[in-house]
C-alpha atoms as a PDB file:
ATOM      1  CA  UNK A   1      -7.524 -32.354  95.937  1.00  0.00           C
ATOM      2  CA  UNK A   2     -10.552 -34.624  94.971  1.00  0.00           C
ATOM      3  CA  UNK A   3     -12.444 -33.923  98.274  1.00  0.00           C
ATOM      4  CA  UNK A   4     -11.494 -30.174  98.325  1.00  0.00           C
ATOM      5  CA  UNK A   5     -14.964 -28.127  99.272  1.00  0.00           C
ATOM      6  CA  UNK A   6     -16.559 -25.271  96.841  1.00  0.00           C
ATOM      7  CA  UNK A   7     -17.345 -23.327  99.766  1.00  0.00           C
ATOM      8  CA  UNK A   8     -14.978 -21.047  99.261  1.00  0.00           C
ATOM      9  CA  UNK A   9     -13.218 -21.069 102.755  1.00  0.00           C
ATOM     10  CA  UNK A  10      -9.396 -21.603 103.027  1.00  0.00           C
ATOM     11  CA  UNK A  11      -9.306 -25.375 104.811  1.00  0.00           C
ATOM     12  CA  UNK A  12      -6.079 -27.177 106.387  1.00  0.00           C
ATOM     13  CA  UNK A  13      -5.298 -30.946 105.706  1.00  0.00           C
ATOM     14  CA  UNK A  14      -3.788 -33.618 107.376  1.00  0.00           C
ATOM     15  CA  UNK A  15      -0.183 -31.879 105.866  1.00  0.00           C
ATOM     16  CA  UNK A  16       0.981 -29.621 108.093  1.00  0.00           C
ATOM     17  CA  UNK A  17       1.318 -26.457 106.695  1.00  0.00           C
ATOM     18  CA  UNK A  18      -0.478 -27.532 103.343  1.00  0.00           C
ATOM     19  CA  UNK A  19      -4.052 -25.963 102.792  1.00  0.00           C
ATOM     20  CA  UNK A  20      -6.781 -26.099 100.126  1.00  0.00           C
ATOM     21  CA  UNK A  21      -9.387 -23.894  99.119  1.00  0.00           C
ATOM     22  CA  UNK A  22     -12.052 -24.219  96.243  1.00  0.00           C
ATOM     23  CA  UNK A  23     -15.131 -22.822  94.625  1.00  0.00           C
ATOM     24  CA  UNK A  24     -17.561 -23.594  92.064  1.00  0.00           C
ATOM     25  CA  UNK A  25     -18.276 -20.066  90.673  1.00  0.00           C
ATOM     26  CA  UNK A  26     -16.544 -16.723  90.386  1.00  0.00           C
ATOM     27  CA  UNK A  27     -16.190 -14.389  93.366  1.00  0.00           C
ATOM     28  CA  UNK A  28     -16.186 -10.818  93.337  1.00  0.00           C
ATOM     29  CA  UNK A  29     -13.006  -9.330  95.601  1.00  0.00           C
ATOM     30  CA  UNK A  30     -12.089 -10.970  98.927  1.00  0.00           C
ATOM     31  CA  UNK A  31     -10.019  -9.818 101.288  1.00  0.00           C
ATOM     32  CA  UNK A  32      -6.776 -11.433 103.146  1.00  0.00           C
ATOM     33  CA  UNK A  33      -3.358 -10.807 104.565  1.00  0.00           C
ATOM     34  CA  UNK A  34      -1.310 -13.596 102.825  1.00  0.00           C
ATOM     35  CA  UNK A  35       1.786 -15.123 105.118  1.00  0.00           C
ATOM     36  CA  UNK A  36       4.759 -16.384 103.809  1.00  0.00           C
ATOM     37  CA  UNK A  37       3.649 -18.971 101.411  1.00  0.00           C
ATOM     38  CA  UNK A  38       3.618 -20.972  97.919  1.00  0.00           C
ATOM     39  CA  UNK A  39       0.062 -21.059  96.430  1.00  0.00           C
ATOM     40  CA  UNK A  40      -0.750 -23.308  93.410  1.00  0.00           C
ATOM     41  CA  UNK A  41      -3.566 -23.597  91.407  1.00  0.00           C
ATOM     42  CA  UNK A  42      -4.980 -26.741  90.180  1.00  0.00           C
ATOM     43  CA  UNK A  43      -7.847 -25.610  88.294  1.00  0.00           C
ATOM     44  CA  UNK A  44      -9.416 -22.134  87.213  1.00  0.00           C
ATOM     45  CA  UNK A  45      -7.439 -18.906  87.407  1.00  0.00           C
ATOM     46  CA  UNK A  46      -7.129 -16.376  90.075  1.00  0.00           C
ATOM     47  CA  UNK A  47      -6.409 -12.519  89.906  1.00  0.00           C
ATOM     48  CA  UNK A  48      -4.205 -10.453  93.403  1.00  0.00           C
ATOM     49  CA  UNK A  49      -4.299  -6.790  93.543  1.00  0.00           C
ATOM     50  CA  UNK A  50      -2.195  -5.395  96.156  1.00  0.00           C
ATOM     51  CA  UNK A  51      -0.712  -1.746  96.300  1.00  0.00           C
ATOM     52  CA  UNK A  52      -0.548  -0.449  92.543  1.00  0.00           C
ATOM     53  CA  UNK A  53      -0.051  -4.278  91.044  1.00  0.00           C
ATOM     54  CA  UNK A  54      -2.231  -6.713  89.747  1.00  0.00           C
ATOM     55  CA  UNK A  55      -1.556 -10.632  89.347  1.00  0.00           C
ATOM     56  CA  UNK A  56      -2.792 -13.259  87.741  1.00  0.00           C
ATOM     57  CA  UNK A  57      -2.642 -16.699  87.471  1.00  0.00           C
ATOM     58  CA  UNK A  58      -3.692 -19.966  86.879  1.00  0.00           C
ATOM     59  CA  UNK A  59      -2.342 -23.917  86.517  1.00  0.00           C
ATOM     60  CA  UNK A  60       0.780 -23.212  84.767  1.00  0.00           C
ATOM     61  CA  UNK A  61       2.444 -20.538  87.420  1.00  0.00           C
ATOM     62  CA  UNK A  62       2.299 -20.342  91.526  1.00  0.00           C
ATOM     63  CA  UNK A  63       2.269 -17.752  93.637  1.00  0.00           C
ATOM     64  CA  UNK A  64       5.529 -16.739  95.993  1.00  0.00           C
ATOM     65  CA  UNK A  65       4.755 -14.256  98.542  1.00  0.00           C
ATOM     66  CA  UNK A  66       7.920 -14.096 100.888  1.00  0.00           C
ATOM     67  CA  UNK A  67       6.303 -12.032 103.207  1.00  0.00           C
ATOM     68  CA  UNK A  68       2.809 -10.773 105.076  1.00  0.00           C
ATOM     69  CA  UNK A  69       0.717  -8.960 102.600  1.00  0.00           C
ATOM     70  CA  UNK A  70      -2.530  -7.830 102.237  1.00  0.00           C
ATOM     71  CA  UNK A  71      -4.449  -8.347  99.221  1.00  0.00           C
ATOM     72  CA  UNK A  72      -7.789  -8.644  97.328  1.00  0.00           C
ATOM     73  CA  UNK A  73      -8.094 -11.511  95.896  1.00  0.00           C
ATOM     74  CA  UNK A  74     -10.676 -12.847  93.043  1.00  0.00           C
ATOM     75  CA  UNK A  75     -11.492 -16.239  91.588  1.00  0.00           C
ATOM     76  CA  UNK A  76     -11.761 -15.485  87.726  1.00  0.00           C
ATOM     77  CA  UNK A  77     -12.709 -18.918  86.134  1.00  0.00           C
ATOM     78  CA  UNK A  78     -14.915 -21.422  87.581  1.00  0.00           C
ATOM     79  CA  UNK A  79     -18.240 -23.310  87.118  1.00  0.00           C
ATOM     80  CA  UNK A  80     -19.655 -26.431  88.748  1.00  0.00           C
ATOM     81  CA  UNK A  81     -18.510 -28.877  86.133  1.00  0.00           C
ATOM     82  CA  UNK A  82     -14.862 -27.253  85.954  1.00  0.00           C
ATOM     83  CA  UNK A  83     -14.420 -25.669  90.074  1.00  0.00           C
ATOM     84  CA  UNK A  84     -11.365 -23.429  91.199  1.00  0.00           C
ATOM     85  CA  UNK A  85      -9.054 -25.796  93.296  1.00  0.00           C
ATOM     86  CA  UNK A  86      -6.279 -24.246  95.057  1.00  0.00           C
ATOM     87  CA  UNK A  87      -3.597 -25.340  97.385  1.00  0.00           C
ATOM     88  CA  UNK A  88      -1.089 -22.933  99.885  1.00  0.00           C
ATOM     89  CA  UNK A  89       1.846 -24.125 101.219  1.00  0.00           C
ATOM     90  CA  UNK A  90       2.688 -22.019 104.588  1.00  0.00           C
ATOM     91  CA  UNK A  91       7.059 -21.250 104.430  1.00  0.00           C
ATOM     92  CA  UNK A  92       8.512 -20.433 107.799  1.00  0.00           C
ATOM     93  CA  UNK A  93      11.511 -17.646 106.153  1.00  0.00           C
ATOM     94  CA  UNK A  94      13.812 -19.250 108.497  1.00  0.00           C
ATOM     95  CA  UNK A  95      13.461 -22.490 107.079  1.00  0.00           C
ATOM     96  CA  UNK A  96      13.985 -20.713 103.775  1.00  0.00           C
ATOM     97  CA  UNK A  97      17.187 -19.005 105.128  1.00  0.00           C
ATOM     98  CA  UNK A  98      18.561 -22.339 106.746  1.00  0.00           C
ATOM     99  CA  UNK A  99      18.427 -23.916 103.432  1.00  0.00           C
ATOM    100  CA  UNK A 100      19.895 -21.084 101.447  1.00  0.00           C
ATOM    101  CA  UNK A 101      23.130 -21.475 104.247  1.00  0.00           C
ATOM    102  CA  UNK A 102      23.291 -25.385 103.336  1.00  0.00           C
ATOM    103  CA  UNK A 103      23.215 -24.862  99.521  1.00  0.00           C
ATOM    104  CA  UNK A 104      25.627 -22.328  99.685  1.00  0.00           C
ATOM    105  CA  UNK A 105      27.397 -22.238  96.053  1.00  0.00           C
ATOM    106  CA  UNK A 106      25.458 -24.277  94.551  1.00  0.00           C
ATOM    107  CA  UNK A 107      22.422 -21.492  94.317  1.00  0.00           C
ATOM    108  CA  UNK A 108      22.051 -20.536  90.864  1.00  0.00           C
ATOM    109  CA  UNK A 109      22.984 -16.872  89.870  1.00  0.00           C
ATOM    110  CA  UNK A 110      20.257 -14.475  88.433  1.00  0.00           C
ATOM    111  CA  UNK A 111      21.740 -10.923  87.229  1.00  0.00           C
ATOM    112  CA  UNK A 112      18.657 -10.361  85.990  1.00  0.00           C
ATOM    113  CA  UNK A 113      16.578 -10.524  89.374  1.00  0.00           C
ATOM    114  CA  UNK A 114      19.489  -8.526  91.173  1.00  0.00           C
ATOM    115  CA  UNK A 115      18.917  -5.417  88.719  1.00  0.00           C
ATOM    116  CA  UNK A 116      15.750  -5.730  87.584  1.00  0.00           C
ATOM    117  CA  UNK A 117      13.395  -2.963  89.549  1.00  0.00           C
ATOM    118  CA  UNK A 118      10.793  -5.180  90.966  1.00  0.00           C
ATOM    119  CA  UNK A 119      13.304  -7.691  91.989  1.00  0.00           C
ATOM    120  CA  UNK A 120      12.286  -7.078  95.781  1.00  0.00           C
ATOM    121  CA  UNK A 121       8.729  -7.555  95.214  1.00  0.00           C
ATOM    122  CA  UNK A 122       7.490  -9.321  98.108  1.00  0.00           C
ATOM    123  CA  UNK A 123       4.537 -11.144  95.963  1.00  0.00           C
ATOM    124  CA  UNK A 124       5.627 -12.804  92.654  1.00  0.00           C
ATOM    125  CA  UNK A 125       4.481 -15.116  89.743  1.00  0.00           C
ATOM    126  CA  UNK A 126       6.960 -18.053  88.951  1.00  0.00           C
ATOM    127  CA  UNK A 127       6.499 -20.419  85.759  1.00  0.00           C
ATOM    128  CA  UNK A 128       5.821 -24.325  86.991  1.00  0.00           C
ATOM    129  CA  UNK A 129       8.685 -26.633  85.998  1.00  0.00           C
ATOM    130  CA  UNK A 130       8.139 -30.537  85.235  1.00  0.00           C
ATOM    131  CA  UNK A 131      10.064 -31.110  88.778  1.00  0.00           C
ATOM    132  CA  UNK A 132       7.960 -28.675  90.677  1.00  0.00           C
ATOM    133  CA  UNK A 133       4.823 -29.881  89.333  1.00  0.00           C
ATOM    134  CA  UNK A 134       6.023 -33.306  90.386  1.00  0.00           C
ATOM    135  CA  UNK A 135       6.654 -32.737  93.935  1.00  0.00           C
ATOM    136  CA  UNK A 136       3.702 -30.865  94.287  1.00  0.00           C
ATOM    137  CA  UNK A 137       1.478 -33.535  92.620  1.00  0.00           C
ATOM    138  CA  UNK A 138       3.681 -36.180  95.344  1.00  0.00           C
ATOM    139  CA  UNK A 139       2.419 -33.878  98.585  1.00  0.00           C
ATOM    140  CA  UNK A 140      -0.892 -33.587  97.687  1.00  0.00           C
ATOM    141  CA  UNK A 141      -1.374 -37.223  96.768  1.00  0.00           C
ATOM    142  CA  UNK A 142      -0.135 -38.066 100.316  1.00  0.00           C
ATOM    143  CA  UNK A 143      -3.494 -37.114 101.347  1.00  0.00           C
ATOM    144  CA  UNK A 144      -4.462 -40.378  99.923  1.00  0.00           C
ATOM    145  CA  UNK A 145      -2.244 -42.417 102.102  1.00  0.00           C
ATOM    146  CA  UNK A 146      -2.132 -40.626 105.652  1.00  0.00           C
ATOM    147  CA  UNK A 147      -0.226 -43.037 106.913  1.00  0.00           C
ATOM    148  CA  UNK A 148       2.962 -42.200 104.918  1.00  0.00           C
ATOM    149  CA  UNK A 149       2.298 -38.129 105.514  1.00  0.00           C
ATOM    150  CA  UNK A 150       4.509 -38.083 108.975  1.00  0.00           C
ATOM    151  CA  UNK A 151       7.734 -39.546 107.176  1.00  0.00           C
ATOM    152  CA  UNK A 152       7.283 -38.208 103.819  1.00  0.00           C
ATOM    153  CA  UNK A 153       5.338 -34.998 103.888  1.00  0.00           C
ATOM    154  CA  UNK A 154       8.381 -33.356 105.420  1.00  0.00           C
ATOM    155  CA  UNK A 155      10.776 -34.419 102.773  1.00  0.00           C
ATOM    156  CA  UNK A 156       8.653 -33.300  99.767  1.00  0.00           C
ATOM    157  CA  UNK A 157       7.542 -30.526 101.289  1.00  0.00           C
ATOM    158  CA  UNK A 158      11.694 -29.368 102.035  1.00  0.00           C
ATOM    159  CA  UNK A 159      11.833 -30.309  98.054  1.00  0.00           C
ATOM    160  CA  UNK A 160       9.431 -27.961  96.882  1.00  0.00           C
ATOM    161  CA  UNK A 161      11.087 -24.928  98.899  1.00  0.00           C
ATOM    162  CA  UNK A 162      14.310 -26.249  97.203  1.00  0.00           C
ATOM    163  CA  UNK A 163      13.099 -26.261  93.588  1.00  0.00           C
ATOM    164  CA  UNK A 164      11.494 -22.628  94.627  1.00  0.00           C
ATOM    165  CA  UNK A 165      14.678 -21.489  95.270  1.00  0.00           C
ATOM    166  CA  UNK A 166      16.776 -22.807  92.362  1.00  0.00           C
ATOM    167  CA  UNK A 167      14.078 -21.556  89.866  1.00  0.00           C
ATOM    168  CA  UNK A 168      13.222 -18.082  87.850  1.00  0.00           C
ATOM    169  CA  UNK A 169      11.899 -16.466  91.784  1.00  0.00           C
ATOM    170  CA  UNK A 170      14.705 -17.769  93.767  1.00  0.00           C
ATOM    171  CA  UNK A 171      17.131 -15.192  93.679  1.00  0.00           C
ATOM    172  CA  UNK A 172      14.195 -13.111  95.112  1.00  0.00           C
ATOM    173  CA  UNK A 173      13.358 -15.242  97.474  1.00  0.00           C
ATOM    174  CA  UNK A 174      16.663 -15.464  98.547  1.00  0.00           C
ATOM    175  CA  UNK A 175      17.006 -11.726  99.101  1.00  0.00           C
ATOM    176  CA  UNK A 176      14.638 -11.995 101.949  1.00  0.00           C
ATOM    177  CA  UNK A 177      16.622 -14.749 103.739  1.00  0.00           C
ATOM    178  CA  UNK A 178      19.210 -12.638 103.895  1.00  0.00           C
ATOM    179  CA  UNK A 179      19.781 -11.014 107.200  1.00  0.00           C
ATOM    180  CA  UNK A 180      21.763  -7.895 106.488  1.00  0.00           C
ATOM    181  CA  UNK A 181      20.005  -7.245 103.729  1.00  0.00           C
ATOM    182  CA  UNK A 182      17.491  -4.242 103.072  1.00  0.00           C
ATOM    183  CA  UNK A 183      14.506  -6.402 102.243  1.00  0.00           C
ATOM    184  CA  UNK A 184      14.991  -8.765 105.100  1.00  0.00           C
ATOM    185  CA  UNK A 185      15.301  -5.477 107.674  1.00  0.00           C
ATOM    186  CA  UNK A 186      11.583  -4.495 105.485  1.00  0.00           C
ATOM    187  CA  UNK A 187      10.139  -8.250 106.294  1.00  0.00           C
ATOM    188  CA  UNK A 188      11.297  -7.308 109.899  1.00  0.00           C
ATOM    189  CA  UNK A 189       8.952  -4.270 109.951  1.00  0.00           C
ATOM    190  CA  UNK A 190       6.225  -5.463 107.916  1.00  0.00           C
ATOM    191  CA  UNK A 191       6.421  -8.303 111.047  1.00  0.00           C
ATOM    192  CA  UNK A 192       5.933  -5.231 113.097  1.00  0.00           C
ATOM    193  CA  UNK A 193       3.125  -3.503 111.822  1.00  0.00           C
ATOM    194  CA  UNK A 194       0.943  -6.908 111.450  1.00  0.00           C
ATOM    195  CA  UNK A 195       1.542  -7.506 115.242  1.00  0.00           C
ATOM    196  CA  UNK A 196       0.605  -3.925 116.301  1.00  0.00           C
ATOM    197  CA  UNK A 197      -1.404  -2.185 113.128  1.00  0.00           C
ATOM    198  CA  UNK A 198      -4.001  -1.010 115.728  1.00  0.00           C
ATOM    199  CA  UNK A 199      -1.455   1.515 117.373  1.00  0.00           C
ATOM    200  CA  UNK A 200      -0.283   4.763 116.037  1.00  0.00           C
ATOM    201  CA  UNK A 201       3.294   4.236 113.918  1.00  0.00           C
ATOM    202  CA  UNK A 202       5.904   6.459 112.953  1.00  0.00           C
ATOM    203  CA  UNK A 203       7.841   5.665 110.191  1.00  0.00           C
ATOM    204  CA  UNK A 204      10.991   7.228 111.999  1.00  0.00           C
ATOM    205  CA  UNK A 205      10.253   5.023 114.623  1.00  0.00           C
ATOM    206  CA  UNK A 206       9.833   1.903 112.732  1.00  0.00           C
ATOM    207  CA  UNK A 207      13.268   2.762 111.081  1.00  0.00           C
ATOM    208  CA  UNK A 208      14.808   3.063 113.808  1.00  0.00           C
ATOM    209  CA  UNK A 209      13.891  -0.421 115.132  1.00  0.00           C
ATOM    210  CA  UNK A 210      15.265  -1.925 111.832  1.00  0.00           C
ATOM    211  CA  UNK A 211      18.703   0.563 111.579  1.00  0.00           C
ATOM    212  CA  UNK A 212      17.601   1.909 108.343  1.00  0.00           C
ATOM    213  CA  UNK A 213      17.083   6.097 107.351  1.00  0.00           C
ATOM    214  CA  UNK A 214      13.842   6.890 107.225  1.00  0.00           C
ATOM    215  CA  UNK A 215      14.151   7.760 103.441  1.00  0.00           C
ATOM    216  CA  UNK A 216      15.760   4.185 103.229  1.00  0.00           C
ATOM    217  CA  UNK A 217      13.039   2.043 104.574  1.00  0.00           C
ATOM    218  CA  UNK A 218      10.081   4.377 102.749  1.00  0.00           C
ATOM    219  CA  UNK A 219      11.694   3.574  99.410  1.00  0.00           C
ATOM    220  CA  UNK A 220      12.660  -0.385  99.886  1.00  0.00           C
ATOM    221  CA  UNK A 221       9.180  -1.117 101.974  1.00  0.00           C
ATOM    222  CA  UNK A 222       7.362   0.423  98.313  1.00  0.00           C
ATOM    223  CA  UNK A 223       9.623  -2.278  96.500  1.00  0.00           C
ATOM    224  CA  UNK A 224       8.505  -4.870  98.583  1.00  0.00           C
ATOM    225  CA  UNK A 225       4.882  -4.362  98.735  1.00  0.00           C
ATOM    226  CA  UNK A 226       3.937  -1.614  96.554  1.00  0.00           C
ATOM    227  CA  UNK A 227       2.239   0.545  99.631  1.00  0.00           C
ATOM    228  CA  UNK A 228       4.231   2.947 102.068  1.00  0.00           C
ATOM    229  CA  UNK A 229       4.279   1.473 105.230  1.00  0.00           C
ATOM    230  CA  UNK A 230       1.271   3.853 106.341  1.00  0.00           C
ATOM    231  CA  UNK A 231      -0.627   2.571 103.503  1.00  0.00           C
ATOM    232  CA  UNK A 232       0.056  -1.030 104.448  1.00  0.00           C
ATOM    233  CA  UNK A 233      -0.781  -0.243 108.168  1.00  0.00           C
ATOM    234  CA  UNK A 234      -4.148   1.309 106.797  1.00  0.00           C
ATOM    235  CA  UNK A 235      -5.056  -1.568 104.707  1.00  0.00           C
ATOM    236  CA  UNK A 236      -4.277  -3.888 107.066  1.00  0.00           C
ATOM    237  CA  UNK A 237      -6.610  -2.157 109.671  1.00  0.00           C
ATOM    238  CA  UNK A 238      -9.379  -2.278 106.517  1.00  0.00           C
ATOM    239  CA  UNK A 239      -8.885  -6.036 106.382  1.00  0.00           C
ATOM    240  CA  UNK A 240      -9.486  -6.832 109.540  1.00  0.00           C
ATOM    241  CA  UNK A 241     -12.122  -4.497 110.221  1.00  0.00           C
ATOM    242  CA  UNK A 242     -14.287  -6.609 107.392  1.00  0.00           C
ATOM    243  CA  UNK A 243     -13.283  -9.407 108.893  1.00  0.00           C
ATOM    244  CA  UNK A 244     -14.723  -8.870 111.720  1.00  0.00           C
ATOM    245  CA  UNK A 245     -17.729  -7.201 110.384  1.00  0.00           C
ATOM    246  CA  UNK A 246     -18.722 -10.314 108.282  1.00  0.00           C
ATOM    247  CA  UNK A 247     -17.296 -12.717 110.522  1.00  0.00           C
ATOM    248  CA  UNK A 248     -17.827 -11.651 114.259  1.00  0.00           C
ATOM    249  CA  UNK A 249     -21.152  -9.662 113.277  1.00  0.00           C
ATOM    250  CA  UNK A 250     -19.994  -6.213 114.523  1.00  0.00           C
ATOM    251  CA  UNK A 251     -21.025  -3.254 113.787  1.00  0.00           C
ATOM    252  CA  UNK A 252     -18.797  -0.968 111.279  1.00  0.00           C
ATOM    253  CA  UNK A 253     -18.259   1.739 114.117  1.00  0.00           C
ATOM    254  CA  UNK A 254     -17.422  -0.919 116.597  1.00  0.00           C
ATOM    255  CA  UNK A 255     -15.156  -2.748 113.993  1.00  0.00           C
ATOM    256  CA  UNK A 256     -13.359   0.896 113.116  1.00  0.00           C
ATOM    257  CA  UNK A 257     -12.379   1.438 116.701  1.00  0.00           C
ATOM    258  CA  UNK A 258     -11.034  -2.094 117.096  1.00  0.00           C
ATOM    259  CA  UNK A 259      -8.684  -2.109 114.880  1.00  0.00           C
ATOM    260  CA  UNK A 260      -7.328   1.588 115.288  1.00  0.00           C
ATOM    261  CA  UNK A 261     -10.073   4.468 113.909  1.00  0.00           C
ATOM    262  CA  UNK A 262     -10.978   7.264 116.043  1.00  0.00           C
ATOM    263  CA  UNK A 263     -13.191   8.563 113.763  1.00  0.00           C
ATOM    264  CA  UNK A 264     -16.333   6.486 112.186  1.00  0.00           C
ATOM    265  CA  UNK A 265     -16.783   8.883 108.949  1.00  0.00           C
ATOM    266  CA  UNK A 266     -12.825   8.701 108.443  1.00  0.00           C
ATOM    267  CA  UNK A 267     -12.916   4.547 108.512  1.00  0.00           C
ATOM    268  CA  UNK A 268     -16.134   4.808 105.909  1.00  0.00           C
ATOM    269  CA  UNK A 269     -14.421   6.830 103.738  1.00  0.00           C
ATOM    270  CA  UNK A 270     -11.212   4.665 103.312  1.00  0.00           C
ATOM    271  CA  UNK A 271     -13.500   1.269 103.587  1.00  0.00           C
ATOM    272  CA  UNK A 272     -15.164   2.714 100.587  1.00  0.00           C
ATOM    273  CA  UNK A 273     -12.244   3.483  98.434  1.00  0.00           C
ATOM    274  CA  UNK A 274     -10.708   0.326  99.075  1.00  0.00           C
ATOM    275  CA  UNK A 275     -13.842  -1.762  98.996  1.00  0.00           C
ATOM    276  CA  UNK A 276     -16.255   0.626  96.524  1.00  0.00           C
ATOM    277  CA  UNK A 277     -18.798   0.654  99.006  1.00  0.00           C
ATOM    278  CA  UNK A 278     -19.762   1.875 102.309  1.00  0.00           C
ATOM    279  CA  UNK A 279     -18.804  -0.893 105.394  1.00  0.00           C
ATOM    280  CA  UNK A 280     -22.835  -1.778 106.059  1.00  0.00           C
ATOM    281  CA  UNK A 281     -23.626  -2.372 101.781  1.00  0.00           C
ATOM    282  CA  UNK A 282     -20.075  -4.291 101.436  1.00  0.00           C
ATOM    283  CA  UNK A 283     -20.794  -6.876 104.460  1.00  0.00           C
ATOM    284  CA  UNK A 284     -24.506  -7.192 103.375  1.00  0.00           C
ATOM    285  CA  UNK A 285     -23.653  -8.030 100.031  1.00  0.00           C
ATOM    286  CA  UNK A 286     -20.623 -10.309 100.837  1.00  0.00           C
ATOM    287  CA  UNK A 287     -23.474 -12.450 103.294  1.00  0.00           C
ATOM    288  CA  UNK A 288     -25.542 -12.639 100.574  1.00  0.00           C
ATOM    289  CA  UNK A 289     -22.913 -14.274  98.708  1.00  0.00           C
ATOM    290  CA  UNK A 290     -22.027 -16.652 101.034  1.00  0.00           C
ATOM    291  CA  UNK A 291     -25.926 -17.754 101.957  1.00  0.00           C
ATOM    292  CA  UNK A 292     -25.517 -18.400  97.767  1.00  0.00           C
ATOM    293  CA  UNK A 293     -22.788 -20.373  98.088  1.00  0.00           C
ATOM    294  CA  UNK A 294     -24.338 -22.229 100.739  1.00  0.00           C
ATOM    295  CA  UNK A 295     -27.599 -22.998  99.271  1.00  0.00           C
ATOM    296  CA  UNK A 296     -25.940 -24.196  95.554  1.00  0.00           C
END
């Protein structure tokens, strides 16, 4: 994590799966679809607002998300002296699910995650342990030694989705490896609507593809992500329409019709609540940001 860039921009390393991200100042909101994944923080603190929920965290706590979600995300605490350093560890859920069949009985109990009401959140804070802090420490120092990453990466790596799932979130995690479950039939549709959030959805129809009631799906999906599935299509559509606005230079009426908007005026007008401000100010301001960034 020595070497890790201030530039802001999520980076992979030489551990598959394992990517790093840092910056020397704060940032106002920035917008992503998070993918299965552990995120640590190494230095500086970090705030995630998705659907009606905010998150923060810093050092002392990681970040599960078990499955795709869209967020805004904003770096609280950082400075040159003292930068935010961050690290993401991509989880495949069936690698999650494989290991949850192999540990069988000896997976820890939690009564309290089974009843308590946001015990399906798909985005969750956990406390670090000593041993989690350990192995995490292990994989990233790796990066130091490339030769050893083929044969040991794996193996550490495998350890820190273990002590994930024997800690405070792993009875929530394991909820989505389930595959009967309600929340794992929600991942399944949540799978759906990133691969095709440009067409037009019906939530019958998505419950249908799943076997759930309609009523049934609507009321686990807002567990899992805090958003009715039409509101997670929508922001997902508003995600990648900035995306491509700051990244591929488009224009915000070419950008709305990409990703699924027949009307112009209708895309402004949800850009700007989500955002708070039109799709031309947002972009321009977010450039000016990053030209900031660059020249510091």
């Amino acid at each position: 994590m020595r070497a890790t860039p201030v530039d802001r921009q999520l980076r992979s390393t030489a551990i598959p799966g394992l990517d790093v991200v840092g910056s020397d100042s704060s940032t106002s909101c920035v917008s992503s679809v998070y993918d299965p994944s552990l995120a640590f923080i190494v230095q500086g603190s970090k705030t995630v607002n998705f659907g009606d929920r905010e998150l923060v965290y810093g050092p002392l706590s990681y970040l599960v998300s078990s499955v795709h979600m869209p967020v805004l995300g904003r770096v609280l605490h950082a400075s040159k002296e003292e930068p935010y350093l961050a690290m993401k560890i991509t989880v495949d859920p069936q690698e999650v699910s494989n290991l949850v069949l192999e540990m069988g009985s000896q997976l820890p109990l939690d009564a309290a995650a089974e009843t308590c009401p946001e015990a399906s959140c798909g985005l969750c804070l956990a406390r670090m342990d000593l041993g989690m802090l350990d192995a995490v420490t292990r994989l990233t120092s790796l990066l130091d030694t490339p030769q050893d990453i083929g044969v040991l990466a794996p193996l550490i790596r495998r350890e820190i989705i273990y002590r994930a799932l024997i800690g405070e979130m792993g009875a929530r995690m394991r909820k989505f490896a389930v595959a009967d479950s309600q929340v794992h039939r929600v991942s399944r549709v949540i799978d759906l609507l990133k691969d095709r959030f440009t067409e037009s959805l019906r939530v019958k129809d998505l419950a249908e593809e799943v076997n759930m009631s309609e009523s049934a799906l609507f009321h686990t999906f807002k567990q899992v992500t805090r958003m009715s599935p039409l509101q997670f299509q929508k922001k997902l559509r508003l995600h990648e329409a900035r995306r491509l606005m700051l990244s591929e230079g488009l224009e915000a009426a070419t950008a709305s019709y990409r990703v699924g908007y027949e009307s112009p005026s209708h895309f402004s007008r949800e850009y700007s609540r989500l955002f708070g401000a039109p799709p031309r100010t947002d972009v321009v301001k977010l450039r000016g940001e990053q030209r900031t960034t660059a020249l510091a």
